[in-house]
N, C-alpha and C. Protein backbone atom coordinates (compact mmCIF):
# COMPACT_ATOMS: atom_id res chain seq x y z
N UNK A 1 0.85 -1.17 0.00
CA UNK A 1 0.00 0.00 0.00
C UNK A 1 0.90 1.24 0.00
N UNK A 2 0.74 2.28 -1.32
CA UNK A 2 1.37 2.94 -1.17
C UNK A 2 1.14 4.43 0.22
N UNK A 3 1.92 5.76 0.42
CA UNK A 3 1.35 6.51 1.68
C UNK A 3 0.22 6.80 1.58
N UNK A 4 0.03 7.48 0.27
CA UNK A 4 -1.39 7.84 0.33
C UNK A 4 -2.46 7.52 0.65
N UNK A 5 -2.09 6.01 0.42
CA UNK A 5 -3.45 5.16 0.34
C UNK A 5 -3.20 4.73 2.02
N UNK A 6 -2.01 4.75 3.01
CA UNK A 6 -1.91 4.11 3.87
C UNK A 6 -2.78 5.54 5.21
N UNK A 7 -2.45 6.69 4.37
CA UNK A 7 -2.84 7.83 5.06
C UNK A 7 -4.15 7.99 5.25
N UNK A 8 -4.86 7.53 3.59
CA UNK A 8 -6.22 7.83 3.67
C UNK A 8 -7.24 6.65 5.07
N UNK A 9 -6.41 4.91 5.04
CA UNK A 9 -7.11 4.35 5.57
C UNK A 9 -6.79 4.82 6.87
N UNK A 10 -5.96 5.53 7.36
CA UNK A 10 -5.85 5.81 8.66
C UNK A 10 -6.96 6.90 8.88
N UNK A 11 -6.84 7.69 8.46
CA UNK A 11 -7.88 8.83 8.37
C UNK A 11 -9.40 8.43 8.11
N UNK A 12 -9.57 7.31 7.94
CA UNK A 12 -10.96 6.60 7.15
C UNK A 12 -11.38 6.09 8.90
N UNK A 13 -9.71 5.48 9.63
CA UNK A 13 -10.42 4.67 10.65
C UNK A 13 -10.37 5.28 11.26
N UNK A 14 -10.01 6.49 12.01
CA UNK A 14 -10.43 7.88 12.46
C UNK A 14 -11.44 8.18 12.94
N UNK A 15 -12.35 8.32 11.45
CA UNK A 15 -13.63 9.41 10.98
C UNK A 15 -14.53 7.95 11.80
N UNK A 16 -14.42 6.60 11.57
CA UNK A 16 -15.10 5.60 12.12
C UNK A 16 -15.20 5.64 13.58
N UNK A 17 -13.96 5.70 14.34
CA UNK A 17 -13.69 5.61 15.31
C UNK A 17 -14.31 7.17 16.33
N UNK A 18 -14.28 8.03 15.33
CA UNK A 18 -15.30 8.87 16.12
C UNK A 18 -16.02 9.34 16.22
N UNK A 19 -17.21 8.73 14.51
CA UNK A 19 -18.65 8.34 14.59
C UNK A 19 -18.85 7.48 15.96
N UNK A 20 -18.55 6.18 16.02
CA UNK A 20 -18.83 5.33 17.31
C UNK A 20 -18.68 6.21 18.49
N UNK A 21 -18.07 7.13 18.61
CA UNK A 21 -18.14 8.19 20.00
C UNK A 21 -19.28 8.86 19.81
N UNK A 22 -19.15 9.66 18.25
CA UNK A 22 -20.80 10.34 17.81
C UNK A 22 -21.75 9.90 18.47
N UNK A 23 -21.84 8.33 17.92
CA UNK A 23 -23.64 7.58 18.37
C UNK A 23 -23.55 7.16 19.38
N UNK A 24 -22.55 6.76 20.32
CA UNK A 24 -22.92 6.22 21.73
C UNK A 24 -23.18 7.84 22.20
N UNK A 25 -22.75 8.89 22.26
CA UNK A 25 -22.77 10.27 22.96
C UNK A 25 -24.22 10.65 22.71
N UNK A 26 -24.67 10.50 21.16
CA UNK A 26 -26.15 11.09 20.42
C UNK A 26 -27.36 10.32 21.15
N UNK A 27 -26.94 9.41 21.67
CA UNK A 27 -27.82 8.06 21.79
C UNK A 27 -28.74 8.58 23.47
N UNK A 28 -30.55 8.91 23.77
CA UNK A 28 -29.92 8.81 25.10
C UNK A 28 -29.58 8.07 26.03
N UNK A 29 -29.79 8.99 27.51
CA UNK A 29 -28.81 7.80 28.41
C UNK A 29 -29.61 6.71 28.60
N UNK A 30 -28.86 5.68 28.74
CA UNK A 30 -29.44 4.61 28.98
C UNK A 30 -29.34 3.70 30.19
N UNK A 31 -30.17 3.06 30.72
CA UNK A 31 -29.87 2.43 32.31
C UNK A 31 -29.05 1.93 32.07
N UNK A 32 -28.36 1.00 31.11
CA UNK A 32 -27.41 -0.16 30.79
C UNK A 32 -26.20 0.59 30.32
N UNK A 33 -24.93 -0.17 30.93
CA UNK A 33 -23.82 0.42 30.23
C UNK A 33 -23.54 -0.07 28.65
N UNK A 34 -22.37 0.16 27.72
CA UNK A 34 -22.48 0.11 26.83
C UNK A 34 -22.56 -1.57 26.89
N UNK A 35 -21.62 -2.21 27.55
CA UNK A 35 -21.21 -4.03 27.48
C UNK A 35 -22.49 -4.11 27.47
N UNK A 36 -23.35 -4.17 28.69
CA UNK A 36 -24.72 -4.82 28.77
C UNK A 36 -25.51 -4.44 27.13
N UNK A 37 -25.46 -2.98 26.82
CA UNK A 37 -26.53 -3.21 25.83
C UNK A 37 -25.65 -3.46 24.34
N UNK A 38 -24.01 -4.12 24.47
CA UNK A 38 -23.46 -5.06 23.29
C UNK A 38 -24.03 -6.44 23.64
N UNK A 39 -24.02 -6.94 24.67
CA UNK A 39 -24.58 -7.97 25.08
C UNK A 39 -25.61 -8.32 24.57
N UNK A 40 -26.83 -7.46 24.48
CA UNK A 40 -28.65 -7.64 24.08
C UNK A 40 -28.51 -7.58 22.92
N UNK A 41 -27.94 -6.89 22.44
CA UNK A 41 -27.86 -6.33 20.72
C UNK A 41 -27.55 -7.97 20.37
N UNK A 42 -26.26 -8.34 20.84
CA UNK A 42 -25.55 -9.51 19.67
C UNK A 42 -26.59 -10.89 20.38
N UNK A 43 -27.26 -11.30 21.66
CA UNK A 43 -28.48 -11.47 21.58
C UNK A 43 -29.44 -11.79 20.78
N UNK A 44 -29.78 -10.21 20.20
CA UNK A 44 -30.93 -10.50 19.57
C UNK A 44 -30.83 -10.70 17.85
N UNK A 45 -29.43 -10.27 17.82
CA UNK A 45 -29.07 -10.60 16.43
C UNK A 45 -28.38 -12.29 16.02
N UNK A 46 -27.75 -12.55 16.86
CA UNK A 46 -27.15 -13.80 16.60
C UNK A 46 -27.50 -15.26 17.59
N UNK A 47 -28.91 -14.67 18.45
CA UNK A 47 -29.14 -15.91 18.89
C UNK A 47 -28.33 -16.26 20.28
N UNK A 48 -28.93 -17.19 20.70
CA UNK A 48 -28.31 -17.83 22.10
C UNK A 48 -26.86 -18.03 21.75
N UNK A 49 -26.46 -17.54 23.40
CA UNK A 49 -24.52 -18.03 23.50
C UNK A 49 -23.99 -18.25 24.51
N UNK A 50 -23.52 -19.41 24.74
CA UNK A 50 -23.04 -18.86 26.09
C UNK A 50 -22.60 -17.83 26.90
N UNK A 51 -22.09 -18.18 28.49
CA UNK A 51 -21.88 -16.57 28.61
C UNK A 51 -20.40 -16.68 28.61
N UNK A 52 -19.55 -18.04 27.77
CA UNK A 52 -17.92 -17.66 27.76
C UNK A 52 -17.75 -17.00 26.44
N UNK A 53 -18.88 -17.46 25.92
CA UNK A 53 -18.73 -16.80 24.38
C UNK A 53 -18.93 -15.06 24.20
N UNK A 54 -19.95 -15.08 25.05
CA UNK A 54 -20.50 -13.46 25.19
C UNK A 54 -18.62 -12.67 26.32
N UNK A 55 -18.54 -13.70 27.15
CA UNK A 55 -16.87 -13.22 27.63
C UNK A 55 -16.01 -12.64 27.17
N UNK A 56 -15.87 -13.85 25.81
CA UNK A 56 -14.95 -13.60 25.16
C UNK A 56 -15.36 -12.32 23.55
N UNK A 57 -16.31 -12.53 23.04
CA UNK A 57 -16.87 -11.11 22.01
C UNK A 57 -16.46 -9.80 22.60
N UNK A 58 -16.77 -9.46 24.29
CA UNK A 58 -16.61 -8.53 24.89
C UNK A 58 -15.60 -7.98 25.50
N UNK A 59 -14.41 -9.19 25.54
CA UNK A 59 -13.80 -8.55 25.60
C UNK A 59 -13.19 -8.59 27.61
N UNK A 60 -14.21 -9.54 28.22
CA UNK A 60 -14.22 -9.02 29.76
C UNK A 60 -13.99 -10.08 30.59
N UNK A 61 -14.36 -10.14 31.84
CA UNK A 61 -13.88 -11.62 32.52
C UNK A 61 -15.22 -12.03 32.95
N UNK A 62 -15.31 -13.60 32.84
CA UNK A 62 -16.48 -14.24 33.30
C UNK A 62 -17.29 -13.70 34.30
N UNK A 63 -16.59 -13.37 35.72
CA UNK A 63 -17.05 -12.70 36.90
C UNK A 63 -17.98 -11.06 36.47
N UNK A 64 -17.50 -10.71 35.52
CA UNK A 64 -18.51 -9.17 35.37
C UNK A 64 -19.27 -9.93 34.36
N UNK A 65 -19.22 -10.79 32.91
CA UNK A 65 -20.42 -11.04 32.34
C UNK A 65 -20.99 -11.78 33.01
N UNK A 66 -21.04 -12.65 34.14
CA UNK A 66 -21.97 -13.51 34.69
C UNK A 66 -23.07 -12.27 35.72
N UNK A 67 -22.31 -11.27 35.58
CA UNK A 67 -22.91 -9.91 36.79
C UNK A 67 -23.72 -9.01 35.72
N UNK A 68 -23.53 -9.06 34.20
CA UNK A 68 -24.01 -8.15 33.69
C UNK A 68 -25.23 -9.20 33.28
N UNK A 69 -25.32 -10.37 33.10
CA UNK A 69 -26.32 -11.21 32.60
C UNK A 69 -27.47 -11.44 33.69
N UNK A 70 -26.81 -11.45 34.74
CA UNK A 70 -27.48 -11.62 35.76
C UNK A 70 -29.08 -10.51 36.60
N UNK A 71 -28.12 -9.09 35.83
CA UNK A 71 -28.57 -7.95 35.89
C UNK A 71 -29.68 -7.56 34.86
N UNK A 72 -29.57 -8.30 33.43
CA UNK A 72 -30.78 -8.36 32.59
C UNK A 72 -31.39 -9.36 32.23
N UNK A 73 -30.99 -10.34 33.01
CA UNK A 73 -32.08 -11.48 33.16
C UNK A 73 -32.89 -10.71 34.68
N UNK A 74 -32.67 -10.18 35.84
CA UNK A 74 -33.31 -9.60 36.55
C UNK A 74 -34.81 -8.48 36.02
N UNK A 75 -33.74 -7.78 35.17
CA UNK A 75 -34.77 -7.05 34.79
C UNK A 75 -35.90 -7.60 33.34
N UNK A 76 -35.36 -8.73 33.31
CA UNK A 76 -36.42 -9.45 32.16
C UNK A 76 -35.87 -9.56 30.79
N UNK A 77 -35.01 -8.79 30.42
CA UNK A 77 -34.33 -8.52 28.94
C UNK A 77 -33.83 -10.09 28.20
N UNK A 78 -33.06 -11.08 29.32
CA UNK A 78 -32.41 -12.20 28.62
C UNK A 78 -32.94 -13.31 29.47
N UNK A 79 -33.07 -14.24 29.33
CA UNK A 79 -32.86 -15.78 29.98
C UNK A 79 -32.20 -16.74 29.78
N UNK A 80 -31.93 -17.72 30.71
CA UNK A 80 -31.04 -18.75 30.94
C UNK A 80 -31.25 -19.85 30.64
N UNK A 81 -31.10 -21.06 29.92
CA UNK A 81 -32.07 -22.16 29.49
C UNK A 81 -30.45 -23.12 29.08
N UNK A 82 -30.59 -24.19 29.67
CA UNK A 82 -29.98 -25.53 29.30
C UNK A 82 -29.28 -25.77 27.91
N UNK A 83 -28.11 -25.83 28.03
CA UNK A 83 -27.38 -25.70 26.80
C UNK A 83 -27.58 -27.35 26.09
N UNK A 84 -28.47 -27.61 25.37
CA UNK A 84 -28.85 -28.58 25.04
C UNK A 84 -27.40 -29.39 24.35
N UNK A 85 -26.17 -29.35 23.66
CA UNK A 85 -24.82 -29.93 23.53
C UNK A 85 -24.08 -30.43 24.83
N UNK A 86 -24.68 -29.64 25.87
CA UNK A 86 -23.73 -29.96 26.86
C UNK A 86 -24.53 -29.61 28.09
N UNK A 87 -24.99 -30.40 29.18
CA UNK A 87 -25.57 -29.88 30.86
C UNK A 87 -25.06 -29.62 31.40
N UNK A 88 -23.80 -29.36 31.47
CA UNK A 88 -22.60 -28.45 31.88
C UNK A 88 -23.79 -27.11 32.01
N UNK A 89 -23.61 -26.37 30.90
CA UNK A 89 -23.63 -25.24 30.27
C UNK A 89 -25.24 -24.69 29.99
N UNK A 90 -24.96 -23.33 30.24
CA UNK A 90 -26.03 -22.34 29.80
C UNK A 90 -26.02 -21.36 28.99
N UNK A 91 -26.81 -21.66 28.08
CA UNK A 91 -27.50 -20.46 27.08
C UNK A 91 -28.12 -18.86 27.47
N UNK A 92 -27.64 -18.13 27.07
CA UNK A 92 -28.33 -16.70 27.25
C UNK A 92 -29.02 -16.42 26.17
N UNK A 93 -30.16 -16.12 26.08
CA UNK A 93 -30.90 -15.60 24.82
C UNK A 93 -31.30 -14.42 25.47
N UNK A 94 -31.98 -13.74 24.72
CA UNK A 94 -32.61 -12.35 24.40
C UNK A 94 -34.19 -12.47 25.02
N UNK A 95 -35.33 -12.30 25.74
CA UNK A 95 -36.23 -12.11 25.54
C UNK A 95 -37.14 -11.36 24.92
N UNK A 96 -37.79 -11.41 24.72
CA UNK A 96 -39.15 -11.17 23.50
C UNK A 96 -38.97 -9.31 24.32
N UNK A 97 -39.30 -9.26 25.68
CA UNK A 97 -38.87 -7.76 26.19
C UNK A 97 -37.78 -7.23 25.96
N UNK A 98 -36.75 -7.97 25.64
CA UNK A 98 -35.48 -8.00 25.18
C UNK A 98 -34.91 -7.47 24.22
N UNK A 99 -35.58 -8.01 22.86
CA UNK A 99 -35.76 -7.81 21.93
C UNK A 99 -36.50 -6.33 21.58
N UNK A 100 -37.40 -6.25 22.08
CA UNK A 100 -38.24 -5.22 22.05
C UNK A 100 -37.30 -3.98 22.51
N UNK A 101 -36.67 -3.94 23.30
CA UNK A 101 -35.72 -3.28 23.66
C UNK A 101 -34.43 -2.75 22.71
N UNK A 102 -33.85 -3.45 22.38
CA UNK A 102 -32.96 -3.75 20.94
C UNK A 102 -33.56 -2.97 20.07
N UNK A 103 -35.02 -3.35 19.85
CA UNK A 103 -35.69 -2.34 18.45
C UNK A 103 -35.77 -1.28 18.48
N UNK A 104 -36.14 -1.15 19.89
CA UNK A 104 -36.36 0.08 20.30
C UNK A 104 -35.32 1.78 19.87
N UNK A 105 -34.15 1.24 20.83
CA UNK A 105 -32.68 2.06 20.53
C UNK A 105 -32.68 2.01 19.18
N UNK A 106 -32.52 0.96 18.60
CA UNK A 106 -32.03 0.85 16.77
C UNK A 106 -32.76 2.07 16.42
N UNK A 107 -34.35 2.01 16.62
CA UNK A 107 -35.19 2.64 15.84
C UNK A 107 -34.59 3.99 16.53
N UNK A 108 -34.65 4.21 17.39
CA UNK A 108 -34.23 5.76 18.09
C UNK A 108 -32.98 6.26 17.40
N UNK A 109 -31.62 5.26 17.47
CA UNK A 109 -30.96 5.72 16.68
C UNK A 109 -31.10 6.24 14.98
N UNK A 110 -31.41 5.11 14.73
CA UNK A 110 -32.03 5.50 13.31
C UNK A 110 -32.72 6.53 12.44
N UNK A 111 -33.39 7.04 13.66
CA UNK A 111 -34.22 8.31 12.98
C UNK A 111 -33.20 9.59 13.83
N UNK A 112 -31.80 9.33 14.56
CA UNK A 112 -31.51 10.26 15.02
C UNK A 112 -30.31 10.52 13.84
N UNK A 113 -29.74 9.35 13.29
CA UNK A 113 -28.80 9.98 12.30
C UNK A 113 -29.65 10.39 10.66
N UNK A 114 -31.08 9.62 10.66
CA UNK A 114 -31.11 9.78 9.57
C UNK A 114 -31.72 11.39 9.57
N UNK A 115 -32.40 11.81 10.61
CA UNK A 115 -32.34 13.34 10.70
C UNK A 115 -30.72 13.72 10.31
N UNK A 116 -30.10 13.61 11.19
CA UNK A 116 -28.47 14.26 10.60
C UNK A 116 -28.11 14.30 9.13
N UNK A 117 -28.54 13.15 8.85
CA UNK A 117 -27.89 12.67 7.14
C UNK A 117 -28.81 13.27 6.30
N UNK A 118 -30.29 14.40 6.59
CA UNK A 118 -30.63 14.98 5.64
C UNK A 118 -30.13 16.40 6.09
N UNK A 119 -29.43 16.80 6.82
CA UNK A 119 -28.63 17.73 6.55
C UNK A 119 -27.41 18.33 5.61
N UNK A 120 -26.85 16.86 5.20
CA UNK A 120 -25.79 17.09 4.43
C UNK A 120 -26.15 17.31 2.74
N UNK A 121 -25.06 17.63 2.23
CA UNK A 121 -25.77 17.52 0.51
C UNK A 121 -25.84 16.23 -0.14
N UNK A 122 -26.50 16.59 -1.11
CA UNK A 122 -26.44 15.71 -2.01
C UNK A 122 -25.94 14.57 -2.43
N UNK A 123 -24.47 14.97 -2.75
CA UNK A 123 -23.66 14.36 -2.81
C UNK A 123 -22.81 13.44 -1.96
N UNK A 124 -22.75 13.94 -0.27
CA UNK A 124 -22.63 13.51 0.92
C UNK A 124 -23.19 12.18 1.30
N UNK A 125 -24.30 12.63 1.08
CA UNK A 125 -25.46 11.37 1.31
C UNK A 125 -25.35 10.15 0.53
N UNK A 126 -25.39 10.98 -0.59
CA UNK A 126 -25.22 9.62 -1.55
C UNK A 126 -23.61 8.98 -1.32
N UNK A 127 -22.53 9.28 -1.28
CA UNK A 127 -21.51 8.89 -0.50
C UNK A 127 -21.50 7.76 0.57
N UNK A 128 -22.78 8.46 1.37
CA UNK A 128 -22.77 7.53 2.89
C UNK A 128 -23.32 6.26 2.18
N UNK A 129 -24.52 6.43 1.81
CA UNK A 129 -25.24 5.16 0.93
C UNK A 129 -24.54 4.18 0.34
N UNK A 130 -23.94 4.59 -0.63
CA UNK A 130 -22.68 4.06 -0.94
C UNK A 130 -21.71 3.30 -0.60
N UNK A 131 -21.10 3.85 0.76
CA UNK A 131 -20.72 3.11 1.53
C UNK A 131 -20.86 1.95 2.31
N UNK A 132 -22.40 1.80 2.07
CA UNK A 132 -22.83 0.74 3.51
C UNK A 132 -23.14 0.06 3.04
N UNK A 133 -22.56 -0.58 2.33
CA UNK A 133 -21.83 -2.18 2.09
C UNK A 133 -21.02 -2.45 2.27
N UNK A 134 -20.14 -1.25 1.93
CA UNK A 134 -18.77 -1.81 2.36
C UNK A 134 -18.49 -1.40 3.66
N UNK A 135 -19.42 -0.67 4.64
CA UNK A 135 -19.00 -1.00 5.92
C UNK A 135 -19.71 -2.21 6.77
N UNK A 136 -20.38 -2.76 6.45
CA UNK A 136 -21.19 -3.99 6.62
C UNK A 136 -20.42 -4.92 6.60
N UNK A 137 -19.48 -4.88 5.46
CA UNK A 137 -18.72 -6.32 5.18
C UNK A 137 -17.54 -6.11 5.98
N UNK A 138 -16.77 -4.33 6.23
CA UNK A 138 -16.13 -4.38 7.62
C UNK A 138 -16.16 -4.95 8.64
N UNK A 139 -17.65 -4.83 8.91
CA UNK A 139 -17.98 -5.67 10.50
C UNK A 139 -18.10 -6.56 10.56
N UNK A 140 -18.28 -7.27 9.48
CA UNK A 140 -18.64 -9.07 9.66
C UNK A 140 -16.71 -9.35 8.91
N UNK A 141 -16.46 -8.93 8.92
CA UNK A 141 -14.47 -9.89 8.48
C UNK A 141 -14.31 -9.67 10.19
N UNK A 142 -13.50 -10.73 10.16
CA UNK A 142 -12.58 -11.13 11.08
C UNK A 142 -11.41 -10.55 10.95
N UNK A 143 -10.88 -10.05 12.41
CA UNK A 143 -9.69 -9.53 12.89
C UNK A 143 -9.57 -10.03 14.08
N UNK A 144 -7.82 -9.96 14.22
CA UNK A 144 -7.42 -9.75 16.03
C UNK A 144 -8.03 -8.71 16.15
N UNK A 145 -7.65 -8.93 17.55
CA UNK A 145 -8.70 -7.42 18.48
C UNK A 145 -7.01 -6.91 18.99
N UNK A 146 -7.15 -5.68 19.09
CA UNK A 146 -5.90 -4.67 19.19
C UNK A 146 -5.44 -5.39 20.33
């Protein structure tokens, strides 16, 4: 990769890196910290997981996700159910309130950038559009984590 091109992706992961400050800041507050509501999100998108699996996505140690699961299965958001491969083990899913929850924020967010994004021009927009495929397929490739 020549500089330019090494400059621009730096500058690309930048502008990314502080959108994600943008929308957690834009977003409002929420009872849940950010882990708990990565937790519900990947939940309700990808289905039951354990909680070494949800451990390890996040990034944290068993002892706080067994405390953050514990905390929205309390309040109703997830439940616990028999890891049918193994009786060892338990499943966390999402509940249906859960879920509902998940939609909820999405939708809130959603109409909070897409207000923003008819601010810009024309050309801007269509840019962003543009883009979101290829930031889609960002998030689903695999990387180490820094």
């Amino acid at each position: 990769m020549n500089r330019t091109a090494v400059n621009d992706v730096a500058e690309l992961a930048d502008v990314l890196e502080r959108t994600v400050s943008w929308l957690r800041r834009s977003a409002r507050e929420a009872e849940w910290n950010t882990v708990a509501l990565s937790v519900l999100d990947e939940l309700d998108r990808g289905g039951p997981r354990r909680i070494s699996v949800l451990t390890a996505l996040e990034r944290t140690s068993q002892p706080g996700m067994t405390g953050i699961v514990g905390r929205l299965e309390s309040a109703g958001l997830v439940a616990r159910s028999p890891d049918p491969t193994d009786g060892r083990a338990v499943l966390v899913s999402a509940t249906r309130a859960g879920r509902a929850y998940v939609a909820e924020r999405h939708a809130a967010r959603a109409a909070f950038v897409a207000d923003r994004i008819t601010t810009l021009s024309d050309d801007d927009r269509r840019a962003l559009l543009a883009a979101t495929r290829a930031l889609a397929a960002l998030i689903e490739s695999e990387g180490k984590p820094l």
